[in-house]
C-alpha atoms as a PDB file:
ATOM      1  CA  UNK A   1       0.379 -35.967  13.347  1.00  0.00           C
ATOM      2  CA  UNK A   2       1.111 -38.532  16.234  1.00  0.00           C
ATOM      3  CA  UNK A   3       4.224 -40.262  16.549  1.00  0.00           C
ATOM      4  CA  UNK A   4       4.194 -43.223  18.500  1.00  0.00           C
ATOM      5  CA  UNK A   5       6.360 -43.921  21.961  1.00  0.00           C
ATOM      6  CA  UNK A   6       8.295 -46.633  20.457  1.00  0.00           C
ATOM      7  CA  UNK A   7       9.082 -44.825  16.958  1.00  0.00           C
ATOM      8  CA  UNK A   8      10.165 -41.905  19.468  1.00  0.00           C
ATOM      9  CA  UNK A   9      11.862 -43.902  21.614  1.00  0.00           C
ATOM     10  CA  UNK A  10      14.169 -45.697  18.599  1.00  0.00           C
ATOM     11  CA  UNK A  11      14.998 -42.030  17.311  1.00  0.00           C
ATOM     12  CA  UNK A  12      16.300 -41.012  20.430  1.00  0.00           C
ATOM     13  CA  UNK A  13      18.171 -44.371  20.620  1.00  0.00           C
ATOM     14  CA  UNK A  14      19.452 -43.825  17.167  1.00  0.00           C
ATOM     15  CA  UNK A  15      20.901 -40.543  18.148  1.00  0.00           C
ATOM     16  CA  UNK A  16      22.071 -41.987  21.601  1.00  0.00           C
ATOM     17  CA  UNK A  17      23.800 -45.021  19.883  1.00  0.00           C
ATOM     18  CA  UNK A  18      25.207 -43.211  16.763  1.00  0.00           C
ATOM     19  CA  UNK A  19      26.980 -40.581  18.950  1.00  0.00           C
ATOM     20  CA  UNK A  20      28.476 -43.585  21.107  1.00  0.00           C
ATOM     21  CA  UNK A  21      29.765 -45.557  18.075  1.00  0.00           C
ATOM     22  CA  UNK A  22      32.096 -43.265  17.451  1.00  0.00           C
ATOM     23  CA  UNK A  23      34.913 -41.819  19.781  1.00  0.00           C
ATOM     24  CA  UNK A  24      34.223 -38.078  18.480  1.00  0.00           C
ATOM     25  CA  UNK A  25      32.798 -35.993  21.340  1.00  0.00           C
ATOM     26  CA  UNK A  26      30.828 -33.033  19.599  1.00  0.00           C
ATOM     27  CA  UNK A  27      32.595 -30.934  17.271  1.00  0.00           C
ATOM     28  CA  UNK A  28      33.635 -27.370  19.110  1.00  0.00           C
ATOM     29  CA  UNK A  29      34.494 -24.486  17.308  1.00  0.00           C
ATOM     30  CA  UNK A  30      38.051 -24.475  15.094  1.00  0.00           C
ATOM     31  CA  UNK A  31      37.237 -28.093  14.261  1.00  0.00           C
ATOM     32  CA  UNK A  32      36.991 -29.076  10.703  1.00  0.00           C
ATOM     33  CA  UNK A  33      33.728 -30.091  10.081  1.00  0.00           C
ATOM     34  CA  UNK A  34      33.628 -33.761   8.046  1.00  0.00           C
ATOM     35  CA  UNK A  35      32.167 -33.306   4.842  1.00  0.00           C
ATOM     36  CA  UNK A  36      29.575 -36.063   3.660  1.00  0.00           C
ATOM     37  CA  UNK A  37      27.704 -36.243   0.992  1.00  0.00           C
ATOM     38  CA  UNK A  38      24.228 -37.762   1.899  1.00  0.00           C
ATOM     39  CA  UNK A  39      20.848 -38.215  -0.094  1.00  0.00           C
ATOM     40  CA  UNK A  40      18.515 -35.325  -0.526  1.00  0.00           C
ATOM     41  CA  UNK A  41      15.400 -34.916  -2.552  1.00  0.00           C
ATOM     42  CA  UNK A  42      16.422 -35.824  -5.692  1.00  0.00           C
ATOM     43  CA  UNK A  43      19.841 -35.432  -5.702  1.00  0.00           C
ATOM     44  CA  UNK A  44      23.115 -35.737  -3.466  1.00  0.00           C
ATOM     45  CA  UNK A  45      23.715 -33.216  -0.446  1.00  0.00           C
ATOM     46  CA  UNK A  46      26.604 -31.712   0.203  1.00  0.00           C
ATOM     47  CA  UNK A  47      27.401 -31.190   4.141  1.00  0.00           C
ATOM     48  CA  UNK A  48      28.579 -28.576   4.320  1.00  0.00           C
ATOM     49  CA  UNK A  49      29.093 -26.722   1.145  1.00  0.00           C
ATOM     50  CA  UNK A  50      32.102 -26.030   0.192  1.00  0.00           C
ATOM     51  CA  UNK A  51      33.281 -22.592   0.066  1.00  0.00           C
ATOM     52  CA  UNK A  52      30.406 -21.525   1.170  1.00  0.00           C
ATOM     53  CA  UNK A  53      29.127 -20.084   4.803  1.00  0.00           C
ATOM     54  CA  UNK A  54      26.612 -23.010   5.582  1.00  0.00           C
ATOM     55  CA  UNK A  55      23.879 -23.480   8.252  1.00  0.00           C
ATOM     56  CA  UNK A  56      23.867 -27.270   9.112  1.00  0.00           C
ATOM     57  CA  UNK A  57      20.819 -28.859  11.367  1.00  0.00           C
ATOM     58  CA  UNK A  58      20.304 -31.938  12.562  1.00  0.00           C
ATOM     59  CA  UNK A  59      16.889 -32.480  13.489  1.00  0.00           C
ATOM     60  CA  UNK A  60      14.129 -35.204  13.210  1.00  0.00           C
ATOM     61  CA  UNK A  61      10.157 -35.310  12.845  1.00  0.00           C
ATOM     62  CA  UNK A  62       9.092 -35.719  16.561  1.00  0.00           C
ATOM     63  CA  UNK A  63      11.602 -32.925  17.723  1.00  0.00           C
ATOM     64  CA  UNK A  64       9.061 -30.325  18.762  1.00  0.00           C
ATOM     65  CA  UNK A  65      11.845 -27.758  18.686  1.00  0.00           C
ATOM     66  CA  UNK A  66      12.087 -28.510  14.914  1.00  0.00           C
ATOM     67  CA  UNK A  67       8.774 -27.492  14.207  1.00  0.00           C
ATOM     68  CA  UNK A  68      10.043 -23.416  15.319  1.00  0.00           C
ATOM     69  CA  UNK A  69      13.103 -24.027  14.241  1.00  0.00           C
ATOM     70  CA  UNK A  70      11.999 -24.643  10.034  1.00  0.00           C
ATOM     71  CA  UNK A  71      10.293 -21.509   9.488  1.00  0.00           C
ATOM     72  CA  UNK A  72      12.995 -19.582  10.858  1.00  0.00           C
ATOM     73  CA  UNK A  73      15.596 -20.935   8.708  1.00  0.00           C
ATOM     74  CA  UNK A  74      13.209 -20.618   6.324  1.00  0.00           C
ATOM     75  CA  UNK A  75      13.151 -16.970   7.084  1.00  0.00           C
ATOM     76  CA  UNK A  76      17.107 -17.198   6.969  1.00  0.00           C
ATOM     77  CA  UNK A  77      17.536 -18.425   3.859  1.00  0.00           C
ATOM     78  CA  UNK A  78      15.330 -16.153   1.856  1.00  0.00           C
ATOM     79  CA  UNK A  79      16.856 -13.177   4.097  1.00  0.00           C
ATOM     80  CA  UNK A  80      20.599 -14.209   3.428  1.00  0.00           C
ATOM     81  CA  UNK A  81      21.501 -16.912   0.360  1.00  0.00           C
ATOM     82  CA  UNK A  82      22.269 -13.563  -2.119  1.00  0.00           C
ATOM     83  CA  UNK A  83      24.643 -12.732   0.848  1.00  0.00           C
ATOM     84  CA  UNK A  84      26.184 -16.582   0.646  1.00  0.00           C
ATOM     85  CA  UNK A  85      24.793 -18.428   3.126  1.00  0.00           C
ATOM     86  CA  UNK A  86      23.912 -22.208   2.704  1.00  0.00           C
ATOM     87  CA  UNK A  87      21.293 -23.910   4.978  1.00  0.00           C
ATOM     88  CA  UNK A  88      21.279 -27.677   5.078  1.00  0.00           C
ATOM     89  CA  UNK A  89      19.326 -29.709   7.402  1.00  0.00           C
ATOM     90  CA  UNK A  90      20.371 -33.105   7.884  1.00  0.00           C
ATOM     91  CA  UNK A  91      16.988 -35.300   8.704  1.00  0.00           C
ATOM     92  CA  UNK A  92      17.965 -37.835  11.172  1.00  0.00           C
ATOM     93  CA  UNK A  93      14.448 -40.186  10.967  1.00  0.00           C
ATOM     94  CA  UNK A  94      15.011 -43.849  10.611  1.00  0.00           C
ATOM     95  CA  UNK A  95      11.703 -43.446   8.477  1.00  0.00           C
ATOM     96  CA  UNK A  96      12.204 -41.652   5.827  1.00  0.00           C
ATOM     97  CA  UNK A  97       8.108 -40.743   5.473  1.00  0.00           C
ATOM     98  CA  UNK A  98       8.166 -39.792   9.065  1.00  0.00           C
ATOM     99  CA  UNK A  99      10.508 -36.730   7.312  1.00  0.00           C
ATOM    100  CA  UNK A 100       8.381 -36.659   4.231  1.00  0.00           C
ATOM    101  CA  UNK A 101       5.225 -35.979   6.719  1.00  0.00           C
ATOM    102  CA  UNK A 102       7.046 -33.334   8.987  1.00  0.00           C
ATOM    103  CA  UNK A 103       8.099 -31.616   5.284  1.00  0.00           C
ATOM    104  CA  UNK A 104       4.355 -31.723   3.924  1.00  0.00           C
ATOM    105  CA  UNK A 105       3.319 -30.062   7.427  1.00  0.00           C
ATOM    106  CA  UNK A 106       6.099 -27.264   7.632  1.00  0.00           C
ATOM    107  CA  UNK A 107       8.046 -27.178   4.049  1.00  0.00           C
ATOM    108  CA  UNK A 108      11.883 -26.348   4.015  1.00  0.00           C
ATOM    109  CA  UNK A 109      12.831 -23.961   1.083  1.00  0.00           C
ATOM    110  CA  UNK A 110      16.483 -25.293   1.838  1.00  0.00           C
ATOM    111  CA  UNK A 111      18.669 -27.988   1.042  1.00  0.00           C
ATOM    112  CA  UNK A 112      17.124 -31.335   3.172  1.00  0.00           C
ATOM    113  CA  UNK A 113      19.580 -34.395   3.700  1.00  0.00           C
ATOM    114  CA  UNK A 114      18.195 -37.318   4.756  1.00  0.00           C
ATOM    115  CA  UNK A 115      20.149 -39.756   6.923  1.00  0.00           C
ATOM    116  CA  UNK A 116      17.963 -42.780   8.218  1.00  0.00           C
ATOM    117  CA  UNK A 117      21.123 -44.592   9.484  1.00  0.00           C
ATOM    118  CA  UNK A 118      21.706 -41.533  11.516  1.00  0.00           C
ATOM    119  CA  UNK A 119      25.778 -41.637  11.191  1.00  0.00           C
ATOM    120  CA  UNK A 120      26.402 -37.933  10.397  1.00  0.00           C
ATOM    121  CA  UNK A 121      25.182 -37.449  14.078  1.00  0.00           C
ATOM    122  CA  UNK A 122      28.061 -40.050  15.259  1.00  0.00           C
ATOM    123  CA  UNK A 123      30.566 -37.974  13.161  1.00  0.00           C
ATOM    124  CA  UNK A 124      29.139 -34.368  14.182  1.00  0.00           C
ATOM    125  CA  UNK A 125      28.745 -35.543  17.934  1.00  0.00           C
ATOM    126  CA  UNK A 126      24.944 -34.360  17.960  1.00  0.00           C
ATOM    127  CA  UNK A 127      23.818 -35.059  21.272  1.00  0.00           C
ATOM    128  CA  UNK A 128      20.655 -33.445  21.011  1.00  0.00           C
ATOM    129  CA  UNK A 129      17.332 -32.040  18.761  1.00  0.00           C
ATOM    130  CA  UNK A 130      17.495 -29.517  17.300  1.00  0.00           C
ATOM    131  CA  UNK A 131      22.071 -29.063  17.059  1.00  0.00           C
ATOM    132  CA  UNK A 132      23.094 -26.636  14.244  1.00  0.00           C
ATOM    133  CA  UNK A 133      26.422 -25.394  13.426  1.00  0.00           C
ATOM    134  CA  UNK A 134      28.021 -22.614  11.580  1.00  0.00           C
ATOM    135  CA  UNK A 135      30.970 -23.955   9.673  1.00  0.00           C
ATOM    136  CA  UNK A 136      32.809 -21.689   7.539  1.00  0.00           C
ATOM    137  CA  UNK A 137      33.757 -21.907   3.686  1.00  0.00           C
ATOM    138  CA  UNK A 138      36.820 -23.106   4.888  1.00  0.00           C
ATOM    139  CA  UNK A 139      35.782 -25.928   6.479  1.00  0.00           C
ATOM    140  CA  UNK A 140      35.848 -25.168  10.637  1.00  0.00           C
ATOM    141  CA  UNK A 141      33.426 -24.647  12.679  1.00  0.00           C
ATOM    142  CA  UNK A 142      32.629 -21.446  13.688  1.00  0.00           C
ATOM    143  CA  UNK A 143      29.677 -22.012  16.059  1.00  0.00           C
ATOM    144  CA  UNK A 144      27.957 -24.862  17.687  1.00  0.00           C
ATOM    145  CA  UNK A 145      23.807 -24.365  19.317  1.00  0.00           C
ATOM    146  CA  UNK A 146      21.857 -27.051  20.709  1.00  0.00           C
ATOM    147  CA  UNK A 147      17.828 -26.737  20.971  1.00  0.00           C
ATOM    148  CA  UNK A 148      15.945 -23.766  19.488  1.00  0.00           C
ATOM    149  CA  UNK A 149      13.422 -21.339  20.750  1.00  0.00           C
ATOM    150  CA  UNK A 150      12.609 -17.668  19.817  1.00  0.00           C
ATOM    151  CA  UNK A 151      15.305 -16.075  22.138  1.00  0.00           C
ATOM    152  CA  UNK A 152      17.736 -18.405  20.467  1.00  0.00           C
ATOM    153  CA  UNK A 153      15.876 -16.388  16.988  1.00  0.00           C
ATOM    154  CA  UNK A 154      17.877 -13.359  17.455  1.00  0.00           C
ATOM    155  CA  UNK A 155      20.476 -14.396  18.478  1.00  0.00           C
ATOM    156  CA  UNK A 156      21.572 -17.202  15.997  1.00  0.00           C
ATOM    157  CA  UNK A 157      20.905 -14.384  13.179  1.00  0.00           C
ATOM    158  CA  UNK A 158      23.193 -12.092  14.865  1.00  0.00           C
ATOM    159  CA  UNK A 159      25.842 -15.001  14.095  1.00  0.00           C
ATOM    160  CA  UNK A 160      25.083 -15.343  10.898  1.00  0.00           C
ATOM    161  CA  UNK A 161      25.097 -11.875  10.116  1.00  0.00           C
ATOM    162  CA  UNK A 162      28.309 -11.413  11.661  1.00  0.00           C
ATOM    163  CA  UNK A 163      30.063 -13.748   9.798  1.00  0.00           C
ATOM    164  CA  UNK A 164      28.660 -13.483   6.692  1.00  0.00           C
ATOM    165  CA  UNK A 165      30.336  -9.821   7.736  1.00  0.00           C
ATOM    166  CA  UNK A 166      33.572 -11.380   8.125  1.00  0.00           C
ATOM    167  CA  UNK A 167      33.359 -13.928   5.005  1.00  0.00           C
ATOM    168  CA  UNK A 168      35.371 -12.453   1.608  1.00  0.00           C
END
C-alpha cells in the first residue's frame, strides 16, 4: 500500500497537535493511566482494562514500526491472555480505512480502538509511533517504550512476564 506525503504529513500533525493541546507531558511510570472508552470493531474499547494487566499501543497505518510491532503482540497475546494480560492498540488514523487497510494487510487478534480525532494521544502524551505502555490492573503505569524493533522483542516480553509475575 502507498500512503501519500500529505495523508502522512496530517498524521504526524495530528499526533504533534493533539499532544500540544493538552498540558500533560507523557505519562511516566506511577501515573494513573486515564481510562477512555473509545470505538472498536463493533463494540466499545476499554483503555485500559480494568483490573486487568493491559498492553496499550498507539500506533497508526504509515508507522513502519507498526508493521513489526502487530505480529509480535500478536505473538503476545496468544502466549499470555490465560496468564491475564490485555493488549489494546489504540489506532490513531484520521482515516479510519487507512486502519481498516493496515488490519486487512497484518490482522490484530487483539482488542483495536480506533481514535480518528487522535485525543487519547493528547491525554497519554504519545510523542511518537509506535508508544506502548504497561499499566497495571490498578490503574498506574508500570512502563512506558517508544518505537519498536526486534531487540526491543525480548525485551518488552521480559516486562510483561515479570509483571504478570508480580500481578495476584
Amino acid at each position: 500500500m502507498t500512503v501519500s506525503m500529505p495523508r502522512t504529513f496530517r498524521a504526524v500533525a495530528l499526533v504533534l497537535l493533539a499532544s500540544a493541546a493538552t498540558p500533560v507531558l507523557s505519562l511516566e511510570v506511577g501515573d494513573l493511566a486515564p481510562v477512555l472508552s473509545l470505538q472498536g470493531r463493533e463494540a466499545p474499547v476499554a483503555v485500559p482494562v480494568t483490573g486487568k494487566l493491559t498492553y496499550v499501543d498507539f500506533w497508526a497505518s504509515w508507522c513502519g514500526p507498526c508493521r513489526k510491532s502487530f505480529p509480535w503482540m500478536n505473538q503476545m497475546h496468544r502466549k499470555y491472555a490465560a496468564e491475564g494480560l490485555e493488549i489494546v492498540a489504540v489506532n490513531l488514523d484520521q482515516d479510519r480505512a487507512d486502519a481498516g487497510a493496515f488490519l486487512e494487510q497484518i490482522p490484530g487478534d487483539f482488542r483495536i480502538a480506533f481514535d480518528t480525532a487522535g485525543e487519547s494521544a493528547s491525554l497519554y502524551g504519545v510523542k511518537g509511533m509506535p508508544t506502548s505502555l504497561l499499566v497495571g490492573p490498578d490503574g498506574k503505569v508500570l512502563e512506558v517504550h517508544a518505537g519498536f524493533n526486534e531487540k526491543d522483542a525480548e525485551v518488552l516480553e521480559q516486562m510483561i512476564r515479570s509483571h504478570l509475575e508480580a500481578t495476584p
